[in-house]
N, C-alpha and C. Protein backbone atom coordinates (compact mmCIF):
# COMPACT_ATOMS: atom_id res chain seq x y z
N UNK A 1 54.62 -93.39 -37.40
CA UNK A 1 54.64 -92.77 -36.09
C UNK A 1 53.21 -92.57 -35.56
N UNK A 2 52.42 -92.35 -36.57
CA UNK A 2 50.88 -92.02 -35.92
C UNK A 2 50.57 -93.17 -35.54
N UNK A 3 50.27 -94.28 -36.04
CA UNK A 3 50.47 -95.76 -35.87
C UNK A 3 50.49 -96.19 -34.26
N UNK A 4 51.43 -95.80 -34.23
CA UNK A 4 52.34 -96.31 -32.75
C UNK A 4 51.35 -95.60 -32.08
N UNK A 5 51.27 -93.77 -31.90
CA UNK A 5 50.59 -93.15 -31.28
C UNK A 5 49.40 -94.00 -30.62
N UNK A 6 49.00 -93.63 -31.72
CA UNK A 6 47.29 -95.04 -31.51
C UNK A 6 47.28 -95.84 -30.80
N UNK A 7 48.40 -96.72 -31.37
CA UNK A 7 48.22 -97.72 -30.43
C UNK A 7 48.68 -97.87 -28.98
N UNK A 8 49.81 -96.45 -28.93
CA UNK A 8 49.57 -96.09 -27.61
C UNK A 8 48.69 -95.80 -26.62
N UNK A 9 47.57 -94.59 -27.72
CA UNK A 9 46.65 -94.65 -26.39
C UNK A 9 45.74 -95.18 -26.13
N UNK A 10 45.58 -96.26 -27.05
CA UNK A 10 44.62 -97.20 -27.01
C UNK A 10 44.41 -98.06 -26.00
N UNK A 11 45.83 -98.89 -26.04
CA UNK A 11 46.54 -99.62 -24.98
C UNK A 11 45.90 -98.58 -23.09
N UNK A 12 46.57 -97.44 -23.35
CA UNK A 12 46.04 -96.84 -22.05
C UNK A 12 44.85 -96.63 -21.97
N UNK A 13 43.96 -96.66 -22.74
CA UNK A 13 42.67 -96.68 -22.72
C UNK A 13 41.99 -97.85 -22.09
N UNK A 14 42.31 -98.81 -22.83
CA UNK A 14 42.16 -100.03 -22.70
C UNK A 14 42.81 -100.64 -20.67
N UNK A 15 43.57 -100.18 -20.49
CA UNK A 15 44.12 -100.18 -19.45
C UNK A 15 43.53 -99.55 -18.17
N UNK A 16 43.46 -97.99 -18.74
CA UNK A 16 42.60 -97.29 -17.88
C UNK A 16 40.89 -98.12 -17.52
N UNK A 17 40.25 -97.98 -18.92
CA UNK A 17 39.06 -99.08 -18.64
C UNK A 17 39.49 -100.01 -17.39
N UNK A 18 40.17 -100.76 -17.87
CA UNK A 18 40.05 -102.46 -17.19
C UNK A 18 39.88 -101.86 -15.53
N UNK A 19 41.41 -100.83 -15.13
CA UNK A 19 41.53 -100.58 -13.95
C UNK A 19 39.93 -99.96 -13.17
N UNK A 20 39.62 -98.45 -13.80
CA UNK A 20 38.69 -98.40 -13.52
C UNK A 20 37.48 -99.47 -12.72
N UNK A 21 36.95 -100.13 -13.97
CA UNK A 21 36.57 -101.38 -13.41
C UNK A 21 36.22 -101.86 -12.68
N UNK A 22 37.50 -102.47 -12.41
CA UNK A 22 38.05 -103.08 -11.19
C UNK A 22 37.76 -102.11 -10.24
N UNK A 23 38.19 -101.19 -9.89
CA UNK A 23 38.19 -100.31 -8.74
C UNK A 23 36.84 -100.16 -8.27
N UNK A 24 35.81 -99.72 -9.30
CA UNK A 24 34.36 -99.51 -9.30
C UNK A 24 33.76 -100.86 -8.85
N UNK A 25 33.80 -101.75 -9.04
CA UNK A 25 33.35 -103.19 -8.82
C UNK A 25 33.43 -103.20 -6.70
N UNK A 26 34.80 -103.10 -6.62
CA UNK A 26 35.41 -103.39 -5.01
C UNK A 26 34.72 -102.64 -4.83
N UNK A 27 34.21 -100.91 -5.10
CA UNK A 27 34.26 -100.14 -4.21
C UNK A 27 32.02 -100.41 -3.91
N UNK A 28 31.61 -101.03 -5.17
CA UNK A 28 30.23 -101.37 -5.02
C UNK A 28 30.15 -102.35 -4.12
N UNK A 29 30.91 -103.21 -4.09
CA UNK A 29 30.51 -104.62 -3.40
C UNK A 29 31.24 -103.75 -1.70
N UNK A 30 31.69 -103.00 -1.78
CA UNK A 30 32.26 -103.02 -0.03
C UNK A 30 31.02 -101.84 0.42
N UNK A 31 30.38 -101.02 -0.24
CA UNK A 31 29.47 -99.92 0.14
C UNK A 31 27.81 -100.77 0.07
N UNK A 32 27.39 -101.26 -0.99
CA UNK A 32 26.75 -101.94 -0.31
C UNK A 32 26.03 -103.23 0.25
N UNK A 33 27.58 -103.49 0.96
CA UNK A 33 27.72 -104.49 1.85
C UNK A 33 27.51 -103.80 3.50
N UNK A 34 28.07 -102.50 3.13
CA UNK A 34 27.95 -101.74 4.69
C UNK A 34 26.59 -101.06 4.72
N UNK A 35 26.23 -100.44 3.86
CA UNK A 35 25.12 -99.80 3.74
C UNK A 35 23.58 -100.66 4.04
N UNK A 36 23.72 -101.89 3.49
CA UNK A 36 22.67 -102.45 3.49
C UNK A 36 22.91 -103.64 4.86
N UNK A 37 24.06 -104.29 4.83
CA UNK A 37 24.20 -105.30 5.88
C UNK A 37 24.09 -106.64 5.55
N UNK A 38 23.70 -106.67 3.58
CA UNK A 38 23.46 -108.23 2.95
C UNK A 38 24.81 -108.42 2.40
N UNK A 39 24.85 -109.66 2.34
CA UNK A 39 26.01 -110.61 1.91
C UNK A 39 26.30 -109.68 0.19
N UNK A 40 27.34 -109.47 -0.08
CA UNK A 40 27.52 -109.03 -1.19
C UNK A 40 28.49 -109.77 -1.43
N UNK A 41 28.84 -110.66 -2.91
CA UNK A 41 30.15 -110.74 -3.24
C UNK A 41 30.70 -110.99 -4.59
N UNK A 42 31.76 -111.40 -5.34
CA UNK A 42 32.09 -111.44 -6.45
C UNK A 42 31.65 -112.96 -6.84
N UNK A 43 30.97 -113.69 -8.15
CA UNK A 43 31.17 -114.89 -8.28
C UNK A 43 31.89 -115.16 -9.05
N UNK A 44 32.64 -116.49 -9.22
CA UNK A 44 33.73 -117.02 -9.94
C UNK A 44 33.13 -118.30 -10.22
N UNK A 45 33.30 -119.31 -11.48
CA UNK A 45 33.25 -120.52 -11.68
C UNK A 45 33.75 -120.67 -13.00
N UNK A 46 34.01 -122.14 -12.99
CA UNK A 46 34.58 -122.54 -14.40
C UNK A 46 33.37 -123.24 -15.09
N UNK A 47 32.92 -122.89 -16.17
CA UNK A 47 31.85 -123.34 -17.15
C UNK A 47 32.96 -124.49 -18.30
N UNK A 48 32.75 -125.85 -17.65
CA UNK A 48 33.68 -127.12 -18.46
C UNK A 48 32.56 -126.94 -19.71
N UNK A 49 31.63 -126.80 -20.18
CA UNK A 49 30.66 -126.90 -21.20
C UNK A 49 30.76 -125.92 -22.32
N UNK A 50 31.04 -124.96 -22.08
CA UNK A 50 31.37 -123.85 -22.90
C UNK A 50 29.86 -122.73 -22.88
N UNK A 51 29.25 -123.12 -22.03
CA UNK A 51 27.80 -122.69 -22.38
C UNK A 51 27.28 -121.03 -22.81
N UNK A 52 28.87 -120.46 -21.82
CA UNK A 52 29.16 -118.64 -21.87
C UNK A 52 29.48 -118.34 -23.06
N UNK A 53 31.02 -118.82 -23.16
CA UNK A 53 31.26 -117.90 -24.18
C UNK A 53 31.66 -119.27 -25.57
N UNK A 54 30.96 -120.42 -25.88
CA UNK A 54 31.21 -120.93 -26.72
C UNK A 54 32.45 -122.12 -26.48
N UNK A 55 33.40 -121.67 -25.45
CA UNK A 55 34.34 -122.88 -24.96
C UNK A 55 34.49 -123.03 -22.89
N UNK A 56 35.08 -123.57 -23.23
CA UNK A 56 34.98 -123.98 -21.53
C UNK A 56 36.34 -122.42 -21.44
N UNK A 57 35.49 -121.70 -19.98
CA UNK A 57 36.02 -120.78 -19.80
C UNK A 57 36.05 -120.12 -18.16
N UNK A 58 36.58 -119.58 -17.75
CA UNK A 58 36.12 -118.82 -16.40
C UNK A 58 34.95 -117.85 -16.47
N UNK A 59 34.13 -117.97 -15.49
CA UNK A 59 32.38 -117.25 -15.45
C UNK A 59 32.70 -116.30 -14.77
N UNK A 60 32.66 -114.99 -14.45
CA UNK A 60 32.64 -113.61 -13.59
C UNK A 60 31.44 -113.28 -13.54
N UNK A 61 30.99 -112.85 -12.07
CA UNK A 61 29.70 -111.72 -12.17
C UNK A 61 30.14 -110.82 -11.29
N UNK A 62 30.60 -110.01 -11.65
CA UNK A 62 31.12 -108.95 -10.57
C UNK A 62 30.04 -108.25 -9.01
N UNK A 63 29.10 -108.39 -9.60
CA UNK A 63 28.20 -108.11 -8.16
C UNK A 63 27.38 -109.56 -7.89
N UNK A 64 27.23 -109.77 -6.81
CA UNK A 64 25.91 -110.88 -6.54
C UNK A 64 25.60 -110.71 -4.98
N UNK A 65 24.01 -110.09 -4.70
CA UNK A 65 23.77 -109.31 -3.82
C UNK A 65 22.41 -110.47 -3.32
N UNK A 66 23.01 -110.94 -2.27
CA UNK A 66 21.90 -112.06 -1.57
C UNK A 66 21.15 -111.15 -0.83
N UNK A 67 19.55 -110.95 -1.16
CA UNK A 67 18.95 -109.84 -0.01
C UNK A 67 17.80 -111.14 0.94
N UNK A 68 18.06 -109.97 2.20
CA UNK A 68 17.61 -110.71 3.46
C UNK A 68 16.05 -111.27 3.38
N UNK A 69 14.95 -110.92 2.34
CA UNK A 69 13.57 -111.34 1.82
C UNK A 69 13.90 -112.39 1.05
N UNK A 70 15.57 -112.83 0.90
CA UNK A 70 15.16 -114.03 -0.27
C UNK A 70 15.71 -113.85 -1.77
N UNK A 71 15.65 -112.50 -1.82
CA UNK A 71 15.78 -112.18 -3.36
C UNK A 71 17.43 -112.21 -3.68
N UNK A 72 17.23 -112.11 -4.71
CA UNK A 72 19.01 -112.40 -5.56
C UNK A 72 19.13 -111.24 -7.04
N UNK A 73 19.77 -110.40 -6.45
CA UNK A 73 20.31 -109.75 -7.72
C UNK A 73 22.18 -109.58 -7.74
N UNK A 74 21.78 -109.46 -9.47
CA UNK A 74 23.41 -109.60 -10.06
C UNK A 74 23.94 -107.87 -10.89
N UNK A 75 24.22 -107.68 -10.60
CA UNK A 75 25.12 -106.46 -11.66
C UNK A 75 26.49 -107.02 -12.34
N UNK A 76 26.68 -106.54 -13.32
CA UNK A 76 27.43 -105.93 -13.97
C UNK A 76 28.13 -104.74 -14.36
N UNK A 77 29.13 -104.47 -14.13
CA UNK A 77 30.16 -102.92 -14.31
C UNK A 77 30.74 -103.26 -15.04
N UNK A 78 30.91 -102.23 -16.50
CA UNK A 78 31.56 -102.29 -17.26
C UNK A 78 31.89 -101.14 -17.84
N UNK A 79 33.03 -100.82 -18.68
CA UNK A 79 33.29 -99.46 -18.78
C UNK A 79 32.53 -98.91 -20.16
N UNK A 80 32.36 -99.76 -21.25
CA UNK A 80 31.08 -100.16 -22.01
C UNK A 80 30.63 -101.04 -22.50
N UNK A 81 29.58 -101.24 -22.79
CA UNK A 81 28.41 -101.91 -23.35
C UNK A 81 28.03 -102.41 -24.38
N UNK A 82 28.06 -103.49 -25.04
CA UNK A 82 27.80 -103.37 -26.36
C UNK A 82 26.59 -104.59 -26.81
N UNK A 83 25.68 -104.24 -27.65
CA UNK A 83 24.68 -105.46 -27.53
C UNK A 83 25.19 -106.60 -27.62
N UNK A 84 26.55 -107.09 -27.86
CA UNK A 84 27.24 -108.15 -27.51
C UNK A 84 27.25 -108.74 -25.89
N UNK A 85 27.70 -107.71 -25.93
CA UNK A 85 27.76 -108.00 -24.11
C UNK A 85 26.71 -108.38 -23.06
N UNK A 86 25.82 -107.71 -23.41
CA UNK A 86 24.25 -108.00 -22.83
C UNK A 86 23.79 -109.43 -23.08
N UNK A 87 24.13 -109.69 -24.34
CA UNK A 87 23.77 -111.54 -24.39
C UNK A 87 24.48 -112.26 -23.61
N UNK A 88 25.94 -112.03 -23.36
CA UNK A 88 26.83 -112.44 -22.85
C UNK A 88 26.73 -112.38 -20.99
N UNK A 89 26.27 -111.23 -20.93
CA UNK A 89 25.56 -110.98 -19.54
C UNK A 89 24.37 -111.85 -19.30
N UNK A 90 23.56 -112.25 -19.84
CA UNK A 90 22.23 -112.84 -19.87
C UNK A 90 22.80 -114.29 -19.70
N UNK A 91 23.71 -114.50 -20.39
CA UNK A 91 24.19 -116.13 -20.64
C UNK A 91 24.81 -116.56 -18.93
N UNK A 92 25.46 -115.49 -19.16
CA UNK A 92 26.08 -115.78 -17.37
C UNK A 92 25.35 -115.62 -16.55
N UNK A 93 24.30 -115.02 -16.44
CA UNK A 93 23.51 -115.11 -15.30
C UNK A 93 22.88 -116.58 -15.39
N UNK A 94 22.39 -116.87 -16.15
CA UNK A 94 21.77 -118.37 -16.68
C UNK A 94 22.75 -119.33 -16.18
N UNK A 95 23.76 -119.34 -16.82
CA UNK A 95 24.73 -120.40 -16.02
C UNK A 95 24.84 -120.15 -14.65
N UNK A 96 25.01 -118.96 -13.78
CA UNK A 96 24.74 -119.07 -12.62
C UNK A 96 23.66 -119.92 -11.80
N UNK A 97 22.41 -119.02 -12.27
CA UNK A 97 21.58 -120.17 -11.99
C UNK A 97 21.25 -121.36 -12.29
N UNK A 98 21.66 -122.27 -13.52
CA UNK A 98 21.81 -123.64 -13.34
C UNK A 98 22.77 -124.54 -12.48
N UNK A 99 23.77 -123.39 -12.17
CA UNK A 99 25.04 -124.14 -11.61
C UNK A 99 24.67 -124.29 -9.71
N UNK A 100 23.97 -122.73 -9.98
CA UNK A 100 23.67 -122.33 -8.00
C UNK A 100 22.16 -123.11 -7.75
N UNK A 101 21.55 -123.54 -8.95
CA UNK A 101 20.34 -123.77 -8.40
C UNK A 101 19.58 -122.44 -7.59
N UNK A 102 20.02 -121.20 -8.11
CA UNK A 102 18.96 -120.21 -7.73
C UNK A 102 18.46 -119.77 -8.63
N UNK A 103 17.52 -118.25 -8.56
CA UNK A 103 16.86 -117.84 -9.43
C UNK A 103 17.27 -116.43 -9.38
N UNK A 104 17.47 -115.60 -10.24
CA UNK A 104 18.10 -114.62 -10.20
C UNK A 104 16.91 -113.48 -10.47
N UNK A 105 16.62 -112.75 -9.31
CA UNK A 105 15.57 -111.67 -9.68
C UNK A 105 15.75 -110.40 -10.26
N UNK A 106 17.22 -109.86 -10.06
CA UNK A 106 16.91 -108.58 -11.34
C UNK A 106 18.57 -108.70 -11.67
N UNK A 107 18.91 -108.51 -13.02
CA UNK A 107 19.84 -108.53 -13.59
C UNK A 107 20.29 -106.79 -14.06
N UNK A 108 21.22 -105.86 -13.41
CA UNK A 108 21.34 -105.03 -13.90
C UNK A 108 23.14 -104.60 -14.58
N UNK A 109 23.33 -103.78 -15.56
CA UNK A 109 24.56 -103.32 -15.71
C UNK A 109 24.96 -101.84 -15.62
N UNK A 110 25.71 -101.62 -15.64
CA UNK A 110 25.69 -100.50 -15.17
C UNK A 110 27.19 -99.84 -16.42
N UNK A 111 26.75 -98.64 -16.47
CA UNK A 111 28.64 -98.51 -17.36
C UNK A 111 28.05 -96.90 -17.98
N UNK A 112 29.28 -96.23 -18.23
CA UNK A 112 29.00 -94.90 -18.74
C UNK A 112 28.95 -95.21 -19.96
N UNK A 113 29.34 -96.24 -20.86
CA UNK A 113 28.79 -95.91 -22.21
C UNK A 113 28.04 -97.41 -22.55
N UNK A 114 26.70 -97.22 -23.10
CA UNK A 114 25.78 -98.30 -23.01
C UNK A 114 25.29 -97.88 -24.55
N UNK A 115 25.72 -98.84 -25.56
CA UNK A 115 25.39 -98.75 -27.04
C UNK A 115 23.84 -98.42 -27.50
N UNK A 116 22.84 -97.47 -28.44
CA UNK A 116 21.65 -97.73 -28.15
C UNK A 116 21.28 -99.33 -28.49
N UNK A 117 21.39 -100.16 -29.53
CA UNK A 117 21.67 -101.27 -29.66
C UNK A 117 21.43 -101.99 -28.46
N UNK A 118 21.97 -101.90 -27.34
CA UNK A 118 22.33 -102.55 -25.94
C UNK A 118 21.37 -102.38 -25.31
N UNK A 119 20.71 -101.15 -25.07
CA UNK A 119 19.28 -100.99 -25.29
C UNK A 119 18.27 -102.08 -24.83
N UNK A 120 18.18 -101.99 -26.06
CA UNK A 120 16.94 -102.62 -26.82
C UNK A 120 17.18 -104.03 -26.48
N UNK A 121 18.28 -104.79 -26.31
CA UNK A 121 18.45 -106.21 -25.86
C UNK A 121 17.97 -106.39 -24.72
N UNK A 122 18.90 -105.38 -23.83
CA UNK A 122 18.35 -105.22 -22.35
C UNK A 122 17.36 -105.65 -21.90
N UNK A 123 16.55 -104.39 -22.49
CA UNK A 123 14.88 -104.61 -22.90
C UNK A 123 14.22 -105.86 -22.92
N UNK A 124 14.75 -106.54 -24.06
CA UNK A 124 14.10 -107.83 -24.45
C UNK A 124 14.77 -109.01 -23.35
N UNK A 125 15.72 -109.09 -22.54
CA UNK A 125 16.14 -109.73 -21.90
C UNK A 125 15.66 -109.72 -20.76
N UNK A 126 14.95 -108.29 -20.22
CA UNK A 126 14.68 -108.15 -18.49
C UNK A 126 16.44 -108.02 -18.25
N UNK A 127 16.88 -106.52 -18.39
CA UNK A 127 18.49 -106.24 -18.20
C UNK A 127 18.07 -104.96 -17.46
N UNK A 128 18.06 -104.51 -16.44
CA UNK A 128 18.31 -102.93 -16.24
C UNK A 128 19.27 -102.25 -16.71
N UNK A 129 19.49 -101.25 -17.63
CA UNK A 129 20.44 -100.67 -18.26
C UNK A 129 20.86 -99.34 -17.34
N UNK A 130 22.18 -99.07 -16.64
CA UNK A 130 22.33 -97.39 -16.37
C UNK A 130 23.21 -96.72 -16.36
N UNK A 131 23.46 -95.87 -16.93
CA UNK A 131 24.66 -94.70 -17.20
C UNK A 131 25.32 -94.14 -15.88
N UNK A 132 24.72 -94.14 -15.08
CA UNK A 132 24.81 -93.57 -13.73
C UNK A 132 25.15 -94.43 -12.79
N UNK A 133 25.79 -95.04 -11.34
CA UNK A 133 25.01 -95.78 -10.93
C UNK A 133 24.23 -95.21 -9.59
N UNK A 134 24.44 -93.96 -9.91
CA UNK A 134 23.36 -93.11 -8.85
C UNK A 134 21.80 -93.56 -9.56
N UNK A 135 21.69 -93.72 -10.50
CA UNK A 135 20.38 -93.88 -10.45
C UNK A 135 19.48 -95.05 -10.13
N UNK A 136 20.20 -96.21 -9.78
CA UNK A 136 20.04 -97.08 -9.32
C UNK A 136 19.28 -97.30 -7.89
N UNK A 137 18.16 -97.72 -7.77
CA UNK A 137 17.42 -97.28 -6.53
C UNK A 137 17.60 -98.63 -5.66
N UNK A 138 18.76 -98.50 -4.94
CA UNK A 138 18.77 -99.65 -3.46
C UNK A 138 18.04 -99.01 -2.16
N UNK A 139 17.24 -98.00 -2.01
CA UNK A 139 16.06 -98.39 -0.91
C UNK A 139 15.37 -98.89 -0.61
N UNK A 140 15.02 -100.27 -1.82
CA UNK A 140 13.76 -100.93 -1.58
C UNK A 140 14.39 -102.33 -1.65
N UNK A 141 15.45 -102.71 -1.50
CA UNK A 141 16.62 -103.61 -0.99
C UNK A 141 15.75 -104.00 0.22
């Protein structure tokens, strides 16, 4: 019976996450899209090479924020973090830009739980890491 429990609320956990998410993602890309007035949107592609995740798969970047100087940044929302993920983040941005032929100027993620581990990749990757995403400074957008 405990068993089940578990895996009950795991499942809603797991659920709750995903939704969350999702919700947080729409509600970044529609605020600042109004706030700022730049093209904001979700990217999608199919990687036939496997180059992401090891097989040919669907690519997500949940934010991709074209700013009006030229510049290109990407976020990531996630509900957490794990130094797994950050490579995995790094990889997709890379395939973005081989696929878009752009250059991607700041790569950030964002999520309330960010491993210290995750950290330190970040770090070594050029990743902005933040717990918040109030702390995230779009005035100089």
């Amino acid at each position: 019976m405990d068993r089940r429990i578990d895996k009950i609320i795991g499942a809603l956990g797991a659920r709750w996450g995903l939704n969350s998410e999702k919700a947080f993602r729409s509600v970044i890309r529609d605020i600042l899209s109004e706030l700022t007035g730049m093209k904001v949107e979700r990217y999608l592609a199919y990687d036939e090479t496997g180059e992401v995740f090891g097989h040919p798969d669907q690519v997500e970047l949940d934010v991709v924020i074209k700013i009006k100087n030229g510049k290109l940044y990407v976020i990531e929302i996630k509900s957490s973090v794990s130094k797994a993920d950050m490579y995995i983040f790094d990889r997709k941005v890379r395939f973005y830009e081989q696929k878009e032929g752009k250059k991607v100027d700041k790569k950030i993620v964002i999520s309330p739980m960010i491993e210290n581990k995750a950290y330190e990749v970040a770090s070594k990757l050029g990743i902005e890491a933040y717990v918040n995403p109030e702390e995230v400074d779009i005035s100089n957008l």
